[in-house]
N, C-alpha and C. Protein backbone atom coordinates (compact mmCIF):
# COMPACT_ATOMS: atom_id res chain seq x y z
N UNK A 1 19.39 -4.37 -119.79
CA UNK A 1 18.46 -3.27 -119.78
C UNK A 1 17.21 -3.69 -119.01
N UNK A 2 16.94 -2.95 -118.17
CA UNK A 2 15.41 -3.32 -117.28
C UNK A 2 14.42 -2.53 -117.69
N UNK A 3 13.18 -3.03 -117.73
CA UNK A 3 11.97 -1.97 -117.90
C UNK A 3 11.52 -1.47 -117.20
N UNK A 4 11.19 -0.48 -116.93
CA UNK A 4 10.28 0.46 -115.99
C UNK A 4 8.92 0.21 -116.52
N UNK A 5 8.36 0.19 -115.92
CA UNK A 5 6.53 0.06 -115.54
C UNK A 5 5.96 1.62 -115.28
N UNK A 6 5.39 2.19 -115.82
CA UNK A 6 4.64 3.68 -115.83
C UNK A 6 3.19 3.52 -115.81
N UNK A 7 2.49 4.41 -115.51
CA UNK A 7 0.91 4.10 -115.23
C UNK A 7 0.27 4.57 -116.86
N UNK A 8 1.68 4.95 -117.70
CA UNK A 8 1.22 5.55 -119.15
C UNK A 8 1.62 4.86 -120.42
N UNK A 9 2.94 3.83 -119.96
CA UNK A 9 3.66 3.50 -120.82
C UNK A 9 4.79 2.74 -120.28
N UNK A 10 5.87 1.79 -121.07
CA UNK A 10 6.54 1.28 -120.85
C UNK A 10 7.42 2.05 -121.14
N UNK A 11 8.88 2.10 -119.86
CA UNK A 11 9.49 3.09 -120.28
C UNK A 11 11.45 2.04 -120.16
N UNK A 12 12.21 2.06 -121.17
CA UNK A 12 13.15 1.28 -121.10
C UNK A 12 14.51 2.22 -120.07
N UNK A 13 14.69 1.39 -119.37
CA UNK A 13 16.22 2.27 -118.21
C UNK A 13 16.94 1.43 -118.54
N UNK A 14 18.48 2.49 -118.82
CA UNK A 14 19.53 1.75 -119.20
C UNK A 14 20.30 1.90 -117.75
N UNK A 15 20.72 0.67 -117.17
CA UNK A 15 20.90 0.17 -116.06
C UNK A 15 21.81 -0.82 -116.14
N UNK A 16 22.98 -0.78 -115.27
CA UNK A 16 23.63 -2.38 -115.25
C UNK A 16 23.82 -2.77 -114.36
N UNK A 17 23.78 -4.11 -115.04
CA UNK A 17 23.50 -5.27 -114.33
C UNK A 17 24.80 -5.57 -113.45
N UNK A 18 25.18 -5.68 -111.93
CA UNK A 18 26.53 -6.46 -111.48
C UNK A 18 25.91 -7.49 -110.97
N UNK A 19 27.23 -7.72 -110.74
CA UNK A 19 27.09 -9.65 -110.06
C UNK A 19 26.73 -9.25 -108.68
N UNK A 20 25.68 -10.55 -108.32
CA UNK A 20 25.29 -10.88 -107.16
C UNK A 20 26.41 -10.74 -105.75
N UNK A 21 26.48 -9.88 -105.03
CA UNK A 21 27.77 -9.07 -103.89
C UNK A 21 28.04 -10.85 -103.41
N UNK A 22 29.23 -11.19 -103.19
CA UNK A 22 30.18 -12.50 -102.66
C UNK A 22 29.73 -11.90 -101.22
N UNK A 23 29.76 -13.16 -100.48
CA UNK A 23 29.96 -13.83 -99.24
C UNK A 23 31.11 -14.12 -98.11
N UNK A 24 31.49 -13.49 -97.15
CA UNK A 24 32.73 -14.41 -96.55
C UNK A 24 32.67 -15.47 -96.44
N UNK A 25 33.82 -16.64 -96.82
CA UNK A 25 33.58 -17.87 -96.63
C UNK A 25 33.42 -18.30 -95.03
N UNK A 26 34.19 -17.78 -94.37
CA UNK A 26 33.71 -17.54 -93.10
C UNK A 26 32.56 -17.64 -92.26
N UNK A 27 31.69 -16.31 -92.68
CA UNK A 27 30.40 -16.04 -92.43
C UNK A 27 29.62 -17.28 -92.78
N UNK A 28 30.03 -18.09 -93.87
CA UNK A 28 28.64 -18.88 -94.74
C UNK A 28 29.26 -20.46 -93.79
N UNK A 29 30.12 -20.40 -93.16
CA UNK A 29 30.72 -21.90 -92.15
C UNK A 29 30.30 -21.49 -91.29
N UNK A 30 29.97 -20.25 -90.76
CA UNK A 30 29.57 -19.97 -89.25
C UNK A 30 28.02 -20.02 -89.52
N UNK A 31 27.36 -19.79 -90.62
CA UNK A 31 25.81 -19.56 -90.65
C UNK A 31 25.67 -21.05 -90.56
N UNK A 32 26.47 -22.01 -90.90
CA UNK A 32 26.28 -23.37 -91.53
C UNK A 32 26.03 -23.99 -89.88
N UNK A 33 27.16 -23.69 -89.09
CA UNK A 33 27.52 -24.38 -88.04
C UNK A 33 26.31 -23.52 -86.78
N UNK A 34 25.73 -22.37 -87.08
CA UNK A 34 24.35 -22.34 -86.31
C UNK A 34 23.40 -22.91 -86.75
N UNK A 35 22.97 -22.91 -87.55
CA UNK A 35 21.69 -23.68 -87.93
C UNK A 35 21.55 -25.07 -87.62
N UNK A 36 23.04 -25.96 -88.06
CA UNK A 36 22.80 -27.20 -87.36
C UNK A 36 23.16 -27.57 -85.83
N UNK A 37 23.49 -26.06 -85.03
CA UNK A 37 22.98 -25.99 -83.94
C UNK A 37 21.77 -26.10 -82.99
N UNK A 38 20.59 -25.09 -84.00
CA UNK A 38 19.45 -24.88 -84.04
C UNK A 38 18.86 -25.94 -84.23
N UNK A 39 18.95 -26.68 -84.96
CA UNK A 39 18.28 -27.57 -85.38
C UNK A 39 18.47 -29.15 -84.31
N UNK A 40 20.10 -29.03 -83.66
CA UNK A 40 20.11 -30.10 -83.09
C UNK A 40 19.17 -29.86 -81.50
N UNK A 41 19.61 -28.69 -81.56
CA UNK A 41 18.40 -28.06 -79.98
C UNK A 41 16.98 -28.93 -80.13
N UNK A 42 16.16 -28.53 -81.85
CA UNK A 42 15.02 -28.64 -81.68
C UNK A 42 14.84 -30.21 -81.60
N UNK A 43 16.04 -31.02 -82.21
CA UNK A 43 15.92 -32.59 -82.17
C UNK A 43 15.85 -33.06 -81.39
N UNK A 44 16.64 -32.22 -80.06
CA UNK A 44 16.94 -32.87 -78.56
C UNK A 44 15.68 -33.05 -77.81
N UNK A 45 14.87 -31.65 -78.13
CA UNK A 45 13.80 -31.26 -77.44
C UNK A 45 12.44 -32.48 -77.81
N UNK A 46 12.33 -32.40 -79.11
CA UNK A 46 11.69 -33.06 -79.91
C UNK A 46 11.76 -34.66 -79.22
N UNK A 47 12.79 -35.15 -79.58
CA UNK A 47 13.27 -36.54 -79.32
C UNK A 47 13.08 -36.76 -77.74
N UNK A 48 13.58 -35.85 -76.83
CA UNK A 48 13.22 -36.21 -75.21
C UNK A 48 11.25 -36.34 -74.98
N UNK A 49 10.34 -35.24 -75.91
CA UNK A 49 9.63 -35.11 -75.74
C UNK A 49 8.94 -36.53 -76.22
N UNK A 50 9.12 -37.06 -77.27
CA UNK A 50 8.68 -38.26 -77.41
C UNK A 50 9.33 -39.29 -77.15
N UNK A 51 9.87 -39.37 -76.49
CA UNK A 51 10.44 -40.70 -75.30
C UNK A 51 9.53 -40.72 -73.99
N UNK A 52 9.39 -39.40 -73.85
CA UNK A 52 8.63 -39.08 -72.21
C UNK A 52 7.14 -39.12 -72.30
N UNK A 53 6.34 -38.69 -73.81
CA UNK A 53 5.06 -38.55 -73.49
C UNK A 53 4.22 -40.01 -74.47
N UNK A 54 3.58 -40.96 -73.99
CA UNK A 54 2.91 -41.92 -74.47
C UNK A 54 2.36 -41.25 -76.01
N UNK A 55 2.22 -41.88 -76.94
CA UNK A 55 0.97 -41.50 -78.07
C UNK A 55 1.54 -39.63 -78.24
N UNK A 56 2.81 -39.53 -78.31
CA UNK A 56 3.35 -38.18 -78.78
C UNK A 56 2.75 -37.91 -80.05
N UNK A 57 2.08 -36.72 -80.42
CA UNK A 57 1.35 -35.76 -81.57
C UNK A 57 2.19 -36.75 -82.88
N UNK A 58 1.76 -36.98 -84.01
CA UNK A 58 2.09 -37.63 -85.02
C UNK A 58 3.53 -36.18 -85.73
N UNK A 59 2.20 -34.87 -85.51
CA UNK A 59 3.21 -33.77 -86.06
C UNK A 59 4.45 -33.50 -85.62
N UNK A 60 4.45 -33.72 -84.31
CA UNK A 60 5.65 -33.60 -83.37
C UNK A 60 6.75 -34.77 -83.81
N UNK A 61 6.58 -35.85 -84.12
CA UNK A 61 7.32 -36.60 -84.74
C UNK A 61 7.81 -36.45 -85.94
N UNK A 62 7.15 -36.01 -86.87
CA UNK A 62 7.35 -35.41 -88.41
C UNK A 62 8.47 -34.05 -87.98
N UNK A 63 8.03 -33.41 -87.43
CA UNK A 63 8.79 -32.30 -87.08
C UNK A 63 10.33 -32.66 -86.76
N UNK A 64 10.24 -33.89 -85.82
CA UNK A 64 11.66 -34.34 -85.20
C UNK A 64 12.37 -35.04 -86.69
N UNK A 65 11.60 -35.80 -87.55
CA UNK A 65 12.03 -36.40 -88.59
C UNK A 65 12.65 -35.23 -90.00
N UNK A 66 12.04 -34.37 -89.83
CA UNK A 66 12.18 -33.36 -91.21
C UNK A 66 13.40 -32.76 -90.22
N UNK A 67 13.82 -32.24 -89.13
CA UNK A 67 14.52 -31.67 -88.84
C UNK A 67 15.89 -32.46 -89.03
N UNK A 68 15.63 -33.96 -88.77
CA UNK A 68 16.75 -34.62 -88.54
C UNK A 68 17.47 -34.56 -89.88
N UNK A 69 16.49 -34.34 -91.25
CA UNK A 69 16.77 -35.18 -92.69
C UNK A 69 17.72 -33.30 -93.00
N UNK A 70 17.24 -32.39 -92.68
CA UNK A 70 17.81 -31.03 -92.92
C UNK A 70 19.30 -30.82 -92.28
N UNK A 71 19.29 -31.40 -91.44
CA UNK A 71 20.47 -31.57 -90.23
C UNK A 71 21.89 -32.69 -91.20
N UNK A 72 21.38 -33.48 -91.98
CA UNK A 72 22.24 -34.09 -92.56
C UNK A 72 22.53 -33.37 -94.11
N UNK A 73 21.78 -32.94 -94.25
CA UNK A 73 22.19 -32.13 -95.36
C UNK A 73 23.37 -31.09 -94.93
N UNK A 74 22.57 -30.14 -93.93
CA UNK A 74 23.52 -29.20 -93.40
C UNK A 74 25.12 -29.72 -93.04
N UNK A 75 25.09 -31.05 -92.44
CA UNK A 75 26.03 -31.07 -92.36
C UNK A 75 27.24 -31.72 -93.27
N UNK A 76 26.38 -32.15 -94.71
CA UNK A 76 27.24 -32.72 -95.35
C UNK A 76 27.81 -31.08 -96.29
N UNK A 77 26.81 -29.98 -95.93
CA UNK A 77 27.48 -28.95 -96.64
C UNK A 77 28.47 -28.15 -95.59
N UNK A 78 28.58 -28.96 -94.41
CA UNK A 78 29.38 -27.83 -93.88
C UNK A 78 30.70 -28.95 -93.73
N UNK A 79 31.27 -30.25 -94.17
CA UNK A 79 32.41 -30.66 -94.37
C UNK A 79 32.34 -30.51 -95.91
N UNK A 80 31.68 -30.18 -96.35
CA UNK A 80 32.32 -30.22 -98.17
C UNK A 80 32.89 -29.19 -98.37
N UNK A 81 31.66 -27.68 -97.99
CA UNK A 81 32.90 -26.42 -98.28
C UNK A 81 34.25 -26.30 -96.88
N UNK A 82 34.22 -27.15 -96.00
CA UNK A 82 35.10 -26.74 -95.02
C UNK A 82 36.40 -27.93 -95.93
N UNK A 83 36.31 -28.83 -96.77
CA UNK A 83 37.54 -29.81 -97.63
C UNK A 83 37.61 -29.28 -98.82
N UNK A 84 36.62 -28.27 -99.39
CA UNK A 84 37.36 -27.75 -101.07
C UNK A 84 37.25 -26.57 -101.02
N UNK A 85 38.25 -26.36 -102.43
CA UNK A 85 38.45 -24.88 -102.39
C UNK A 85 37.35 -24.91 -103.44
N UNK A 86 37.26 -25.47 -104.72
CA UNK A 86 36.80 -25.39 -105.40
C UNK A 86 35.27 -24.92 -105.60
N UNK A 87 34.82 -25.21 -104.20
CA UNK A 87 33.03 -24.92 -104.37
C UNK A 87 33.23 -23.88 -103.79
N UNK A 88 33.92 -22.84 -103.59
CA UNK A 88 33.51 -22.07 -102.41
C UNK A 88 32.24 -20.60 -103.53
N UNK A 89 32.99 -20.90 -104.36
CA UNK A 89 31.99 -19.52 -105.74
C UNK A 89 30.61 -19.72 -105.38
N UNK A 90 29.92 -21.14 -105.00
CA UNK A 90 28.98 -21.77 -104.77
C UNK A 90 28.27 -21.17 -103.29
N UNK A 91 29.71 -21.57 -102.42
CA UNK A 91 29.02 -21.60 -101.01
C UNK A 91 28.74 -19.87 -100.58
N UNK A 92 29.64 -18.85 -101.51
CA UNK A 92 29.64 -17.59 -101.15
C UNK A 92 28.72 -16.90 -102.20
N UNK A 93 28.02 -17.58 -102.67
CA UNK A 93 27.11 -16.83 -103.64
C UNK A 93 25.99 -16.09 -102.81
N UNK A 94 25.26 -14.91 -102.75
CA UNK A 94 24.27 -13.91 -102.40
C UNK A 94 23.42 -14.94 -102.07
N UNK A 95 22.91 -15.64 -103.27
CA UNK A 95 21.42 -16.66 -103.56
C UNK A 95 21.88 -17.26 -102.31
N UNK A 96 22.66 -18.34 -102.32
CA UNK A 96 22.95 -19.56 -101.27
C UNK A 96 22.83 -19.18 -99.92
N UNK A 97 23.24 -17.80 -99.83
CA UNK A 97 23.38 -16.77 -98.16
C UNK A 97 21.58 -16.95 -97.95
N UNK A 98 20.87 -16.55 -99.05
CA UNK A 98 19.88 -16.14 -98.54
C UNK A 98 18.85 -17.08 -98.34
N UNK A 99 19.13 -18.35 -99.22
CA UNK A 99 18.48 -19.63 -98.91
C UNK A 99 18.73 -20.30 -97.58
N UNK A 100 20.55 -19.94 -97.11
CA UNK A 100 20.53 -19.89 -95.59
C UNK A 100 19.86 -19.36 -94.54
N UNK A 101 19.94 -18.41 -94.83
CA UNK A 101 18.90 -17.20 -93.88
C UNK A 101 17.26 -17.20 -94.12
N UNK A 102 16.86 -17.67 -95.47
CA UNK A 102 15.65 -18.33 -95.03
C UNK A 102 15.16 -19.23 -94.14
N UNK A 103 16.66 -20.60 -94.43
CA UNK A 103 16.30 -21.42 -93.42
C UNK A 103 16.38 -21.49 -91.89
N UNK A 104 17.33 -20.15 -92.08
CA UNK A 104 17.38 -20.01 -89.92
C UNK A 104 15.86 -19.23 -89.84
N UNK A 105 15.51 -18.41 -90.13
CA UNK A 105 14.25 -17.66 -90.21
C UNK A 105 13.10 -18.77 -89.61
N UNK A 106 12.99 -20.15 -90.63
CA UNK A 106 11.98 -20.84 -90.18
C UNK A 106 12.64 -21.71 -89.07
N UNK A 107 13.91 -22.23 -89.10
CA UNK A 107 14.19 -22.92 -87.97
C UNK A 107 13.88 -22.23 -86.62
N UNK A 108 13.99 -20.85 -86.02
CA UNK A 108 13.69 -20.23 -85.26
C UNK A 108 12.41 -20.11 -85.40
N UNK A 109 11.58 -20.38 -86.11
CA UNK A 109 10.19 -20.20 -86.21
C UNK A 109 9.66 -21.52 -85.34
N UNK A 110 10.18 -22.31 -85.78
CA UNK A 110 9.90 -23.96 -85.30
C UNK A 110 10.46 -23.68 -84.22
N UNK A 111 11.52 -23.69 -83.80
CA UNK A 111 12.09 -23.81 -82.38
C UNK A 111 11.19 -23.07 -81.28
N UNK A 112 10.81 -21.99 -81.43
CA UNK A 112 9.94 -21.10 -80.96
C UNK A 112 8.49 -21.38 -80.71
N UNK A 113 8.09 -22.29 -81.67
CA UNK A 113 6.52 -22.83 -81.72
C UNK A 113 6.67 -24.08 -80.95
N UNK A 114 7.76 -24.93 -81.15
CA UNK A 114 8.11 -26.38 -80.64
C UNK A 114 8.15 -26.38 -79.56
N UNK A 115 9.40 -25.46 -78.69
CA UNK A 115 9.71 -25.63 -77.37
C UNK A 115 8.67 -25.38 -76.47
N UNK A 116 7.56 -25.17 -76.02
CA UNK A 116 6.86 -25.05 -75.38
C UNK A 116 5.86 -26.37 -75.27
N UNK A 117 5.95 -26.79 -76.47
CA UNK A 117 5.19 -28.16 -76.38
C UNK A 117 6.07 -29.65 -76.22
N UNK A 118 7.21 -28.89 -76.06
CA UNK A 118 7.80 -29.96 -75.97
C UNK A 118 8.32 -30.19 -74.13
N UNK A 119 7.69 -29.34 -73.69
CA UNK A 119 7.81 -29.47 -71.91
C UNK A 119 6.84 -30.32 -71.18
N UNK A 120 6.84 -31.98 -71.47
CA UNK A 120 5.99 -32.49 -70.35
C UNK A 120 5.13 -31.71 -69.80
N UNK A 121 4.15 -31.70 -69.45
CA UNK A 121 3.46 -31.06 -68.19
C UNK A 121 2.76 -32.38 -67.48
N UNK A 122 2.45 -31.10 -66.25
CA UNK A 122 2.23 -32.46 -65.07
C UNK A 122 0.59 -33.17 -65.00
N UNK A 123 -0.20 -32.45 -65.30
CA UNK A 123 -1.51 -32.50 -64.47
C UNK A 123 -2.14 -32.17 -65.85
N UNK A 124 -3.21 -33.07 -65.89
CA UNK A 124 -4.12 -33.49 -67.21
C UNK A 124 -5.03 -32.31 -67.53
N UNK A 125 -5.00 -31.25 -66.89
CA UNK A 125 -5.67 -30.41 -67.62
C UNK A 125 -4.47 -29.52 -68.23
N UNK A 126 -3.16 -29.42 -67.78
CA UNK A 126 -2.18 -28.97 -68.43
C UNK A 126 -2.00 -29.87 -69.75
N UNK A 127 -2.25 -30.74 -70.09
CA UNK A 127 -1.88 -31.71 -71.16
C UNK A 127 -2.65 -31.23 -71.80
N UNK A 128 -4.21 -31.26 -71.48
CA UNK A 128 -5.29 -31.04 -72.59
C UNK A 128 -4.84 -29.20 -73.42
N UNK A 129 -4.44 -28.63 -72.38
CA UNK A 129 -3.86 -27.17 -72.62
C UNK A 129 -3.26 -27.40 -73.73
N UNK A 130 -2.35 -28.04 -73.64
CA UNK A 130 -1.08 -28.25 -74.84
C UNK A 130 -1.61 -28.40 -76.11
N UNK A 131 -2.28 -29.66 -75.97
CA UNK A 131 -3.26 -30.45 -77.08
C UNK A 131 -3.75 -28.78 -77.82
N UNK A 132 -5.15 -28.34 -77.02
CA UNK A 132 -5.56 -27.79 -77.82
C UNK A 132 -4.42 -26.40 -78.21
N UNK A 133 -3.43 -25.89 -77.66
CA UNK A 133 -2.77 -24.94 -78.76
C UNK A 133 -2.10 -25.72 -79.45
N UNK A 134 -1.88 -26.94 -79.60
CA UNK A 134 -1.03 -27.64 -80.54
C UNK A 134 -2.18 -27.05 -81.70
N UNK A 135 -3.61 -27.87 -81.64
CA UNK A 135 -4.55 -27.59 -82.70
C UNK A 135 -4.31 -26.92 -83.51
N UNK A 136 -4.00 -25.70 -82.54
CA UNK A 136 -4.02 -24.18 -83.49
C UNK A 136 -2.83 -23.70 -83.73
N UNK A 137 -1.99 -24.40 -83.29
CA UNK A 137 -0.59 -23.88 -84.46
C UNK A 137 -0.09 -24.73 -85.17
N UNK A 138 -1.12 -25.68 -85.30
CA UNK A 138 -0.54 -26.56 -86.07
C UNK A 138 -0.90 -26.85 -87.98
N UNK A 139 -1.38 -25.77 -88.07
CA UNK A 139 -1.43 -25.22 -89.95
C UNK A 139 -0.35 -24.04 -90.00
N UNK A 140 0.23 -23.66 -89.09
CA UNK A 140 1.08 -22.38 -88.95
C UNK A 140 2.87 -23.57 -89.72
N UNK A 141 2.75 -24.53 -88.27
CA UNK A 141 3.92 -25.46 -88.35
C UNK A 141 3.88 -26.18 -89.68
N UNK A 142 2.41 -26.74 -90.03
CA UNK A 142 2.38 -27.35 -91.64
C UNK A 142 3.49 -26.50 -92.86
N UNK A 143 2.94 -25.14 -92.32
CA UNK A 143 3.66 -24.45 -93.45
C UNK A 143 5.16 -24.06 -93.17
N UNK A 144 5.59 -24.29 -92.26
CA UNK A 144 6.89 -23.77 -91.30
C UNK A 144 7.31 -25.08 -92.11
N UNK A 145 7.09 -26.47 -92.09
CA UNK A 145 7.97 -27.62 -92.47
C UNK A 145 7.94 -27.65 -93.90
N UNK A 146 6.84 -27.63 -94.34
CA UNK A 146 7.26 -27.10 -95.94
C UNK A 146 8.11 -26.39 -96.86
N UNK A 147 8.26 -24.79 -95.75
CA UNK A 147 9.39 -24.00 -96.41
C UNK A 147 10.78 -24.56 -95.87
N UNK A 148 10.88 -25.36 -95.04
CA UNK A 148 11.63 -26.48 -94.39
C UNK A 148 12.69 -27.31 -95.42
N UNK A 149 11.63 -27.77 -95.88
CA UNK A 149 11.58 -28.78 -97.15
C UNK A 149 12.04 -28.48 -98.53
N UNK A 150 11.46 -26.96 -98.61
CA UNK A 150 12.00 -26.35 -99.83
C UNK A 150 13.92 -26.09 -99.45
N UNK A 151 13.56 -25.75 -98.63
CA UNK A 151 14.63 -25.47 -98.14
C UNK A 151 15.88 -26.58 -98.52
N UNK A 152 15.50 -27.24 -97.71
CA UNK A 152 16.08 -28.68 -97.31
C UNK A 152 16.84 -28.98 -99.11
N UNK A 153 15.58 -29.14 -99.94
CA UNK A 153 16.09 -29.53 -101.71
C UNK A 153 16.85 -29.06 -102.13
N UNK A 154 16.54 -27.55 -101.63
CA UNK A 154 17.75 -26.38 -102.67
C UNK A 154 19.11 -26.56 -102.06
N UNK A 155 19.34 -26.68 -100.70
CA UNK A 155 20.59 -27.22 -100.17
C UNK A 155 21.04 -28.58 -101.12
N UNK A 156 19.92 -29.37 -100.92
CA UNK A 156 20.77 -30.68 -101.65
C UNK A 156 21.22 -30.40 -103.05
N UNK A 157 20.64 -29.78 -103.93
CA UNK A 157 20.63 -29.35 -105.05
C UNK A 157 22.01 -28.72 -105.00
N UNK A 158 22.09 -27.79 -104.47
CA UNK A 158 23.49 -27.15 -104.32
C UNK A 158 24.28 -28.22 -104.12
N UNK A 159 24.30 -29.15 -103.34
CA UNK A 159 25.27 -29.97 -103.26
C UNK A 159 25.72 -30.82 -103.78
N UNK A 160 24.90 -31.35 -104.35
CA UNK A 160 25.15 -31.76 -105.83
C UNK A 160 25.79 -31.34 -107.37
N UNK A 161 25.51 -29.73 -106.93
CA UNK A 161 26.24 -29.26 -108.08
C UNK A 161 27.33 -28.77 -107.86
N UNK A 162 27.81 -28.40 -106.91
CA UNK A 162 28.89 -28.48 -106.23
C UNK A 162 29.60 -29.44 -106.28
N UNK A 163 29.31 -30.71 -106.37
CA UNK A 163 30.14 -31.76 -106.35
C UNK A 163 30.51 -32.44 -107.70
């Protein structure tokens, strides 16, 4: 039974409850196998960028590091449900879809903020360019790696209980 909220009174609706709508297992191996697509893009980018530029941004490194630690998660969940049958109730659950799709949401967020700073430039006032929009998107990205992170747990979490 759910409550309704009235500007006069509490009002009780008799309502039922179904289960959270299932997943193709399909769909949730193919969401699995983009993201640690996505993610290997932003590593590549990331990782060339600090090979090539001296004294690379500390954030830019954190960024390459949190991506890498998400990337192994991802992929230990995309050989576990691709070897059992048994987790799949797990891997096709609504919740789990949408903790996926949170995490492409911010991975495209990052990829999108990243790739541009991750292009060498030639000529030192192009560098200083970089620098200062790094400045300023860089409380945007703080919070981009955080929901990252959340991210990142609830995967492991799942995988763990899954197992």
């Amino acid at each position: 039974m759910h409550i309704l909220w009235s500007r006069f009174a509490v009002i009780p609706s008799l309502s039922v409850d179904y289960p959270e709508p299932m997943a193709d297992p399909l769909s949730v191996a193919a969401s699995i196998t983009g993201l640690i697509a996505l993610g290997s893009s932003i590593v590549q980018a990331t990782s060339a960028y600090i090979a090539a530029v001296q004294n690379a941004s500390a954030r830019i490194q954190s960024v390459n590091l949190q991506i890498s630690a998400l990337m192994m998660v991802l992929n230990q969940l995309q050989s576990f449900s691709d070897d059992t049958h048994h987790g799949q109730e797990i891997f096709t659950n609504a919740s789990f879809c949408d903790i996926l799709d949170g995490c492409r949401v911010a991975l495209i967020q990052v990829d999108s903020m990243i790739k541009p700073f991750c292009i060498p430039s030639g000529g030192r006032v192009s560098r200083l360019n970089q620098r200062t929009q790094w400045v300023r998107k860089e409380k945007e990205m703080e919070y981009l790696l955080k929901n990252l992170e959340v991210h990142k747990l609830t995967l492991t979490l799942v995988l763990n209980v899954a197992v």
